[in-house]
Protein backbone atom coordinates (compact mmCIF):
# COMPACT_ATOMS: atom_id res chain seq x y z
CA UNK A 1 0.00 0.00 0.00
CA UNK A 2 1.46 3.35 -0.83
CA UNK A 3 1.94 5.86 2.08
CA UNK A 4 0.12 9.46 1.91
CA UNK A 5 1.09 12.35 3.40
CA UNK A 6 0.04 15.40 4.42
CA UNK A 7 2.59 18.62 4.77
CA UNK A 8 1.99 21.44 7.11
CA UNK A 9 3.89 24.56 8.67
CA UNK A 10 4.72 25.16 12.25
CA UNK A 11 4.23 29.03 12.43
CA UNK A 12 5.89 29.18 15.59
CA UNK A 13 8.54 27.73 13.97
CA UNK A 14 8.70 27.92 10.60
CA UNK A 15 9.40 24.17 10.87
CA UNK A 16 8.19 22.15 7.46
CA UNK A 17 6.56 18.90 8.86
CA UNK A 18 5.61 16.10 6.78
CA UNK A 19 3.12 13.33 8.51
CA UNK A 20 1.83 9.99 7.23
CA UNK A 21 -2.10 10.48 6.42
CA UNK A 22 -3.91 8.75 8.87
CA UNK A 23 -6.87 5.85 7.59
CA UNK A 24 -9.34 8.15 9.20
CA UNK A 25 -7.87 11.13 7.49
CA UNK A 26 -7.45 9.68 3.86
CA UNK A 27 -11.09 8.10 3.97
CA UNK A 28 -12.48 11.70 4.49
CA UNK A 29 -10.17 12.98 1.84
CA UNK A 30 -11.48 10.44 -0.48
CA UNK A 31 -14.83 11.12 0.50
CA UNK A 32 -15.09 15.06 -0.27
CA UNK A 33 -13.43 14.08 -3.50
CA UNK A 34 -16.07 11.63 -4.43
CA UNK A 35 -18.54 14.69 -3.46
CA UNK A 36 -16.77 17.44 -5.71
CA UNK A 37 -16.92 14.51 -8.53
CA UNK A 38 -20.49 13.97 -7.72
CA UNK A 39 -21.44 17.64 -7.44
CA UNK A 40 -19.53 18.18 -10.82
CA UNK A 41 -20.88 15.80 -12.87
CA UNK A 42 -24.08 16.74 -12.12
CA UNK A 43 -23.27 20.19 -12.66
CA UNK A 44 -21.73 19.49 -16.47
CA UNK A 45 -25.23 17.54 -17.16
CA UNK A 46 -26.96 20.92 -16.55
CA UNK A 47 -25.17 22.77 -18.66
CA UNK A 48 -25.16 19.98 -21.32
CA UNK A 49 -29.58 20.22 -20.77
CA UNK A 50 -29.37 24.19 -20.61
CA UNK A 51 -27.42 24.44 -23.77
CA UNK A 52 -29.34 21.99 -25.57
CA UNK A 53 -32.84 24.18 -24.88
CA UNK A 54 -30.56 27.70 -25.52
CA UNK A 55 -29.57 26.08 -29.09
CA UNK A 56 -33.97 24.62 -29.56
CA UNK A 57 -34.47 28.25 -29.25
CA UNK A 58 -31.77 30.57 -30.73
CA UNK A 59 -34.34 30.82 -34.14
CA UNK A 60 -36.29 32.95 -30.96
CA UNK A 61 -33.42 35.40 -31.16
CA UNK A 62 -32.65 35.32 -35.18
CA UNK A 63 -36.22 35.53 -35.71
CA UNK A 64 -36.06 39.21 -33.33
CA UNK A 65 -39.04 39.77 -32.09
CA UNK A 66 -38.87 37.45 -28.77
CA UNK A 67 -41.47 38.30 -26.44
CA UNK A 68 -40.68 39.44 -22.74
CA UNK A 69 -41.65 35.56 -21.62
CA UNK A 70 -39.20 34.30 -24.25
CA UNK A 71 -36.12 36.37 -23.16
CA UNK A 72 -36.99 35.85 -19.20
CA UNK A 73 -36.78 32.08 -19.91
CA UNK A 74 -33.46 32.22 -21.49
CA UNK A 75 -31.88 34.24 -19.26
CA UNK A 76 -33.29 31.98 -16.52
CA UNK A 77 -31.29 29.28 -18.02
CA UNK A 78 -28.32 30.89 -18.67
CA UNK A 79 -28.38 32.23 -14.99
CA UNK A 80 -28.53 28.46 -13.56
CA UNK A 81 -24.71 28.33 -12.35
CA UNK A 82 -25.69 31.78 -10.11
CA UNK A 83 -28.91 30.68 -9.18
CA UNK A 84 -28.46 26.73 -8.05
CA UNK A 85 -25.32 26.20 -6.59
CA UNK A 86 -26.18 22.79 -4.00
CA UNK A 87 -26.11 19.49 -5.06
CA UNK A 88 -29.71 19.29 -3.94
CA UNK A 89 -30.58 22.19 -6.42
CA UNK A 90 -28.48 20.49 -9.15
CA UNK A 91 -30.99 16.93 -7.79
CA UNK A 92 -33.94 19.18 -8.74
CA UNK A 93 -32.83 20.20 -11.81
CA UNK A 94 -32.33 16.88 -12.92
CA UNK A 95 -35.29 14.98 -12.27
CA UNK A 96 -36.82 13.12 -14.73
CA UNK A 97 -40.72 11.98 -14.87
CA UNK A 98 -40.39 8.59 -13.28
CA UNK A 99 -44.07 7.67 -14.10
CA UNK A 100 -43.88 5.25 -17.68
CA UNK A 101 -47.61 5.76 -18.12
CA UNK A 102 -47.13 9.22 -18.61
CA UNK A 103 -45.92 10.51 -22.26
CA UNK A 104 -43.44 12.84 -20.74
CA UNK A 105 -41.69 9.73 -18.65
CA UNK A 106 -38.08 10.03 -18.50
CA UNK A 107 -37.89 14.03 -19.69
CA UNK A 108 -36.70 16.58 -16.80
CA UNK A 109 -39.09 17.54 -14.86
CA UNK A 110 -38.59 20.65 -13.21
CA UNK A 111 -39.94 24.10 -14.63
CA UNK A 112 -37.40 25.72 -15.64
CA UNK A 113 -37.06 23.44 -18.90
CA UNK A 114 -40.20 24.32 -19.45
CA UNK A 115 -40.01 26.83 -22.96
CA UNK A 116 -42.83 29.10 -22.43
């Protein structure tokens, strides 16, 4: 098994010290990685979504005369980074219709891919 450390300061001291990672230590390291992974992924599949329903609509724009509903929409979805930043935001965002009787089952599910 390889050895992990972890390097820190004395600032009393000025002293480099260098300490083997503990189990305890490298399971929780390994854990909020997992997380950031998690939280990242989820956070690319957004954008992938948003992007897709920006490029449905961009004939809105070339087209020029978008109404005030149109242009709200699409600014809500390009303001999703700013406005969901959890992972339980990002859960929201990409929940799908789990319902197979329905003709919408599998499709997000949350309003704001809703084009109005």
């Amino acid at each position: 098994m390889v050895k992990r450390y972890k390097q820190t300061i004395n600032i009393s001291t000025g002293e480099d010290i260098r300490e083997e990672i503990t189990g305890a230590e490298l399971t929780e390291i390994e854990n909020e990685k997992a997380s950031v992974d998690t939280k990242a992924k989820k956070l690319d599949a957004i954008k992938f979504n948003r992007l897709e329903k920006l490029q449905e609509t961009d004939w809105w724009v070339a087209r020029g005369n978008m109404t005030a509903e149109q242009t709200a929409w699409r600014k809500s979805l390009r303001d999703i980074p700013a406005n969901f930043t959890t992972e339980e935001e990002y859960d929201l965002l990409l929940a799908t219709e789990q319902d197979e009787t329905k003709d919408n089952f599998g499709h997000l599910t949350h309003e704001i891919w809703s084009k109005p």
